[in-house]
N, C-alpha and C. Protein backbone atom coordinates (compact mmCIF):
# COMPACT_ATOMS: atom_id res chain seq x y z
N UNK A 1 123.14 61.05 36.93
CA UNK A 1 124.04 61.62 37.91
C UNK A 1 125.48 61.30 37.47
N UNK A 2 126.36 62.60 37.12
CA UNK A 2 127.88 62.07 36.89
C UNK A 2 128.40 61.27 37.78
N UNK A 3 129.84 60.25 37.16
CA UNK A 3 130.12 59.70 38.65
C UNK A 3 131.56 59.83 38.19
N UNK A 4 132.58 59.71 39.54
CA UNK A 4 133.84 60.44 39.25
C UNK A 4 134.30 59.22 39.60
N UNK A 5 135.72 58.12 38.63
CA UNK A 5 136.01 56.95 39.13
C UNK A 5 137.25 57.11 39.20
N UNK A 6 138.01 56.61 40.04
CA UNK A 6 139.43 56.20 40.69
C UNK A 6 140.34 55.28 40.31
N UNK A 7 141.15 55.02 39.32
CA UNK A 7 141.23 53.70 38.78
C UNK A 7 141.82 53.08 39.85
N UNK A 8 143.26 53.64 40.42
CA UNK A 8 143.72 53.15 41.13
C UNK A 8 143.31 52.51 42.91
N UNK A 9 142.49 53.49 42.81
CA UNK A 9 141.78 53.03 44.50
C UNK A 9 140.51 52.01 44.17
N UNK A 10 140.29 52.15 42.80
CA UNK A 10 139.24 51.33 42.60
C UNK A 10 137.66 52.05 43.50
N UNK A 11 137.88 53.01 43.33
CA UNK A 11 136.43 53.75 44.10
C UNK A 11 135.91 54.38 42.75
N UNK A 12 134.72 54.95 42.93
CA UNK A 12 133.52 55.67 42.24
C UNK A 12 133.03 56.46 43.21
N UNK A 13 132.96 57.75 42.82
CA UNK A 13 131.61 58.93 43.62
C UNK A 13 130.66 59.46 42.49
N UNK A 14 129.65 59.92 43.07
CA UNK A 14 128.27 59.79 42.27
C UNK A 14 128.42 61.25 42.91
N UNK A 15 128.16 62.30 41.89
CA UNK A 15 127.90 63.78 42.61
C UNK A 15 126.66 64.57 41.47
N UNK A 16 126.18 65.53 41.61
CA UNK A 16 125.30 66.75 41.11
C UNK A 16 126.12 67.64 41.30
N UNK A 17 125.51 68.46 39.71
CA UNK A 17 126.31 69.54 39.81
C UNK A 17 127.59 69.46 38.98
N UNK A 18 128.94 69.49 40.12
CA UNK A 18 130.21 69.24 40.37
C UNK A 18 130.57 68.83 41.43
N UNK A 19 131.87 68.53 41.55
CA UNK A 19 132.83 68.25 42.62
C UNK A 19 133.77 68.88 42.77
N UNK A 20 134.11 69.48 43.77
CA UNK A 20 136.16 70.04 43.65
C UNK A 20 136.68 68.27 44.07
N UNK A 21 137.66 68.65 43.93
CA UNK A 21 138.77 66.98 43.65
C UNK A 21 139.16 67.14 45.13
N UNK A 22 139.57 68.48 45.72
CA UNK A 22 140.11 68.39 47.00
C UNK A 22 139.14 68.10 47.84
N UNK A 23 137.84 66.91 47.99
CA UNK A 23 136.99 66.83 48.62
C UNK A 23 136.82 65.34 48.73
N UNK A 24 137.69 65.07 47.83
CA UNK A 24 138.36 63.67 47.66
C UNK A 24 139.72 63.19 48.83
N UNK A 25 139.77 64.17 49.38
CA UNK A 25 140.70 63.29 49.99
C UNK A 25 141.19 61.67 51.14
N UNK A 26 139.74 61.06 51.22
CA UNK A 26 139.99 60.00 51.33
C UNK A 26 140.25 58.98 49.97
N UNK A 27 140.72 59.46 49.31
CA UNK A 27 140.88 58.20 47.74
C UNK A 27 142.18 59.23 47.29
N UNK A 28 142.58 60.58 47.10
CA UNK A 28 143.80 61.07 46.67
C UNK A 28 144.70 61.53 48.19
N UNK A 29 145.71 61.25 47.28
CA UNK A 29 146.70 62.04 48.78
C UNK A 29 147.25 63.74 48.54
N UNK A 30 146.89 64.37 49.15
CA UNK A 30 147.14 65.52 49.23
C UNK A 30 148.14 66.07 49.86
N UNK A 31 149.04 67.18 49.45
CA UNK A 31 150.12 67.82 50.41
C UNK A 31 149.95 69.42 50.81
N UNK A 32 150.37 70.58 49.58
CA UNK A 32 150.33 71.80 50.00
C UNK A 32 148.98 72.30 50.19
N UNK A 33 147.92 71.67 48.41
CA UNK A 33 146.51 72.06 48.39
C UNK A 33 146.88 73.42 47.84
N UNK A 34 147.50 73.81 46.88
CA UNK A 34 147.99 75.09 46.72
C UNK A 34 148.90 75.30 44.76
N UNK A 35 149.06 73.70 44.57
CA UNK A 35 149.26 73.34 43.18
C UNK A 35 150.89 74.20 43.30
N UNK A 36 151.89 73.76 44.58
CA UNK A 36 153.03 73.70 44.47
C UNK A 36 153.68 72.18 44.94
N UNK A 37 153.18 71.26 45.01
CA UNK A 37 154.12 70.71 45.23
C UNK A 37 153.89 68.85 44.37
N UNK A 38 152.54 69.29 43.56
CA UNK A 38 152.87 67.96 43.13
C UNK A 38 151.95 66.87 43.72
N UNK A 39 151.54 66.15 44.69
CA UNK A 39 151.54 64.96 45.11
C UNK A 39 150.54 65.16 44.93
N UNK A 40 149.01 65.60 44.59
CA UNK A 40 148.08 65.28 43.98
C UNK A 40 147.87 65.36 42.80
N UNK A 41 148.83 65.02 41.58
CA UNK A 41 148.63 64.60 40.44
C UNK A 41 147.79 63.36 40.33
N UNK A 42 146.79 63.27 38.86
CA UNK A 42 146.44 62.40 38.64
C UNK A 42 146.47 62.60 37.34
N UNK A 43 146.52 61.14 36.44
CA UNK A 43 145.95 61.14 35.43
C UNK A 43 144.48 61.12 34.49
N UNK A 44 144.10 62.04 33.41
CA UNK A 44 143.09 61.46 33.50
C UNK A 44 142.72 60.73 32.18
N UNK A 45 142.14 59.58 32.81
CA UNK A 45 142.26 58.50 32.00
C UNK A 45 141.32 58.50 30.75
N UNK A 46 139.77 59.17 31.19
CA UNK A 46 138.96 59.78 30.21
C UNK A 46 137.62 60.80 30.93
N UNK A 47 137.20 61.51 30.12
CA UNK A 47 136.15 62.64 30.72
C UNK A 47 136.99 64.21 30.87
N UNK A 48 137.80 64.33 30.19
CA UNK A 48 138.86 65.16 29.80
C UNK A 48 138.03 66.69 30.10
N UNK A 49 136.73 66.66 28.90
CA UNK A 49 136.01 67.54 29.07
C UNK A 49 135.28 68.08 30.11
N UNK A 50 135.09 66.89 31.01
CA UNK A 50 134.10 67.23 31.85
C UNK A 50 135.24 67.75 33.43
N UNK A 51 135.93 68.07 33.12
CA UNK A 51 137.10 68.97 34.44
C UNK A 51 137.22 70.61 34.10
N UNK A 52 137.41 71.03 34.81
CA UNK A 52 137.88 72.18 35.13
C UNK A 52 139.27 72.72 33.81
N UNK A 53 139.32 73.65 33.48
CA UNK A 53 140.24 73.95 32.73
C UNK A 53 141.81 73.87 33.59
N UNK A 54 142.77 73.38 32.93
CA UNK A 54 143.98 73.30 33.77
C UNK A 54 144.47 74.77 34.10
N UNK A 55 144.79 75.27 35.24
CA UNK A 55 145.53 75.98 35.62
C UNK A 55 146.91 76.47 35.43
N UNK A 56 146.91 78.03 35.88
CA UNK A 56 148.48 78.34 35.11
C UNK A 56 149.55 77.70 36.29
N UNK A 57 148.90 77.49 37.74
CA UNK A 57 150.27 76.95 38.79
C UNK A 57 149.99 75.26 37.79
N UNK A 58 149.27 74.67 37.56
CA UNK A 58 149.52 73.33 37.08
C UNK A 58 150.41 73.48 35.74
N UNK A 59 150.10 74.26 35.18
CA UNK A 59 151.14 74.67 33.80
C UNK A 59 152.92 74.65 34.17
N UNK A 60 152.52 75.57 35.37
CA UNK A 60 154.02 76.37 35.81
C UNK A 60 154.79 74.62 36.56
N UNK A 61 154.10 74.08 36.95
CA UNK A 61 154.56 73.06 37.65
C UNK A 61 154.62 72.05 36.89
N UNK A 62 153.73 71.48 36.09
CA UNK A 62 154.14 70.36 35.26
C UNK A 62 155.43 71.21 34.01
N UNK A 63 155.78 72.25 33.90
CA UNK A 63 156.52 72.16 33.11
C UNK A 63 157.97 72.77 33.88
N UNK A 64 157.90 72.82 35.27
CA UNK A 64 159.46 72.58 36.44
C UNK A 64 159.53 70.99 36.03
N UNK A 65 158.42 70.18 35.95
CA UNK A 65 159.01 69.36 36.15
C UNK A 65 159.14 68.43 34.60
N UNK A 66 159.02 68.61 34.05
CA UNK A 66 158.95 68.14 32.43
C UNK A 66 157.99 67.34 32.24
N UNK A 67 156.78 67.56 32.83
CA UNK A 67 155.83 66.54 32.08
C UNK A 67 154.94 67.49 31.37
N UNK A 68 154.87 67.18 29.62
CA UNK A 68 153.95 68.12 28.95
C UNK A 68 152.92 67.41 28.64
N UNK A 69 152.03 66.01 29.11
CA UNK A 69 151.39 65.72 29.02
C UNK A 69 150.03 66.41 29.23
N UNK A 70 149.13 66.78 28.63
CA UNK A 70 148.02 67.02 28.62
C UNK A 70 146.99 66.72 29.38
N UNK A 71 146.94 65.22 29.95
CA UNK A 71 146.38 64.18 30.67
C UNK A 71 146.32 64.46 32.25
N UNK A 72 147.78 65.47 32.50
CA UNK A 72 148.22 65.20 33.99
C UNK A 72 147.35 66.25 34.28
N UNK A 73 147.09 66.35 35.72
CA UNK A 73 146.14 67.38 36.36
C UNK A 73 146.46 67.62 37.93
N UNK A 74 146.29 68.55 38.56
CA UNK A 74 146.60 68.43 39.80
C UNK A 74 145.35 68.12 40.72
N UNK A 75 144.98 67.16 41.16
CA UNK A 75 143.89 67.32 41.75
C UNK A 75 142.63 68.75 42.66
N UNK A 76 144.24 69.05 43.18
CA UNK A 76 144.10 70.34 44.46
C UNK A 76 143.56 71.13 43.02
N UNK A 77 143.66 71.63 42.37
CA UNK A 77 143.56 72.87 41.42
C UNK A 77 142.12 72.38 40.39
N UNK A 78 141.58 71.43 40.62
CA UNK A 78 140.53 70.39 39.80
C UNK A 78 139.04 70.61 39.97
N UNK A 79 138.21 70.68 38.79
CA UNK A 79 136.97 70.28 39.69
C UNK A 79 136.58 69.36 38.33
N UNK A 80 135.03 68.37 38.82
CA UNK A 80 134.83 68.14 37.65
C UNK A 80 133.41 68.38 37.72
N UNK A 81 132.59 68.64 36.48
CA UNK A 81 131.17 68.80 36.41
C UNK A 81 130.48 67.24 35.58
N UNK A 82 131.34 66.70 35.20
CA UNK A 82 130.41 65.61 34.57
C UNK A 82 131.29 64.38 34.83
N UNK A 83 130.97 63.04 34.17
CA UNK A 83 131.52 61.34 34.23
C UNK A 83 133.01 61.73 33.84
N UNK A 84 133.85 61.26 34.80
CA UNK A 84 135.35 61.18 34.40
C UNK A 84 136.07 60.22 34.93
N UNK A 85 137.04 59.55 34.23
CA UNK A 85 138.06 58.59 34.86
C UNK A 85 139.55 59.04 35.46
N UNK A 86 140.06 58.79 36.65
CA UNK A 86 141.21 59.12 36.73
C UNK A 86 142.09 58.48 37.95
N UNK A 87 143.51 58.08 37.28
CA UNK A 87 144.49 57.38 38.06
C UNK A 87 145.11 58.35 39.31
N UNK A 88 145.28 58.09 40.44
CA UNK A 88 146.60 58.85 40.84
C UNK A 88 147.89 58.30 40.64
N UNK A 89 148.38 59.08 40.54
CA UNK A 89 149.93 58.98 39.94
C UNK A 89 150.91 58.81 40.95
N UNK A 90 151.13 59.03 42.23
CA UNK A 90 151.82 58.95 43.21
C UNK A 90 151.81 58.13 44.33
C-alpha cells in the first residue's frame, strides 16, 4: 500500500490507488484550491514520479513568482498514485 509522508507535520497516510493532495487538508493549509494563490505549496522531498504531472497554473505561478525549482508543487493541483515524501513550505 503507497503511503504519502509529511515531513513537516510529521504525519504518514496509507492510500490505494491514489490520493488528490486536496484531501489532505488536515496536515496542508489550503487557500483558493484553484492553483492561484500559492499557500499550498510543498516540496517534494522524494517520490517525484509517483505525483501527478505539474500543471500549467503551477507553471504560470511558480514562475510570477521566481521559483524554477522542479521540486515545488502545489498541493491543490496534486495527486499522487504511489510512496512519496513531502515538506510544506508555508
Amino acid at each position: 500500500m503507497p503511503t504519502l509522508k509529511f515531513v513537516s507535520a510529521d504525519e504518514k497516510v496509507d492510500f490505494e490507488d491514489y490520493v488528490d493532495l486536496t484531501d489532505m487538508d488536515d496536515i496542508i493549509t489550503f487557500g483558493c484550491r484553484s492553483g492561484s494563490c500559492g499557500i499550498c505549496a510543498v516540496r517534494i522531498v522524494s517520490g517525484a514520479e509517483n505525483l501527478s504531472p505539474r500543471t500549467s497554473r503551477e507553471d504560470s505561478l511558480f514562475e510570477l513568482l521566481g521559483e524554477d525549482s522542479p521540486a515545488m508543487r502545489l498541493a491543490c493541483q496534486s495527486r499522487a498514485y504511489g510512496d512519496a515524501v513531502l515538506d510544506e513550505v508555508n
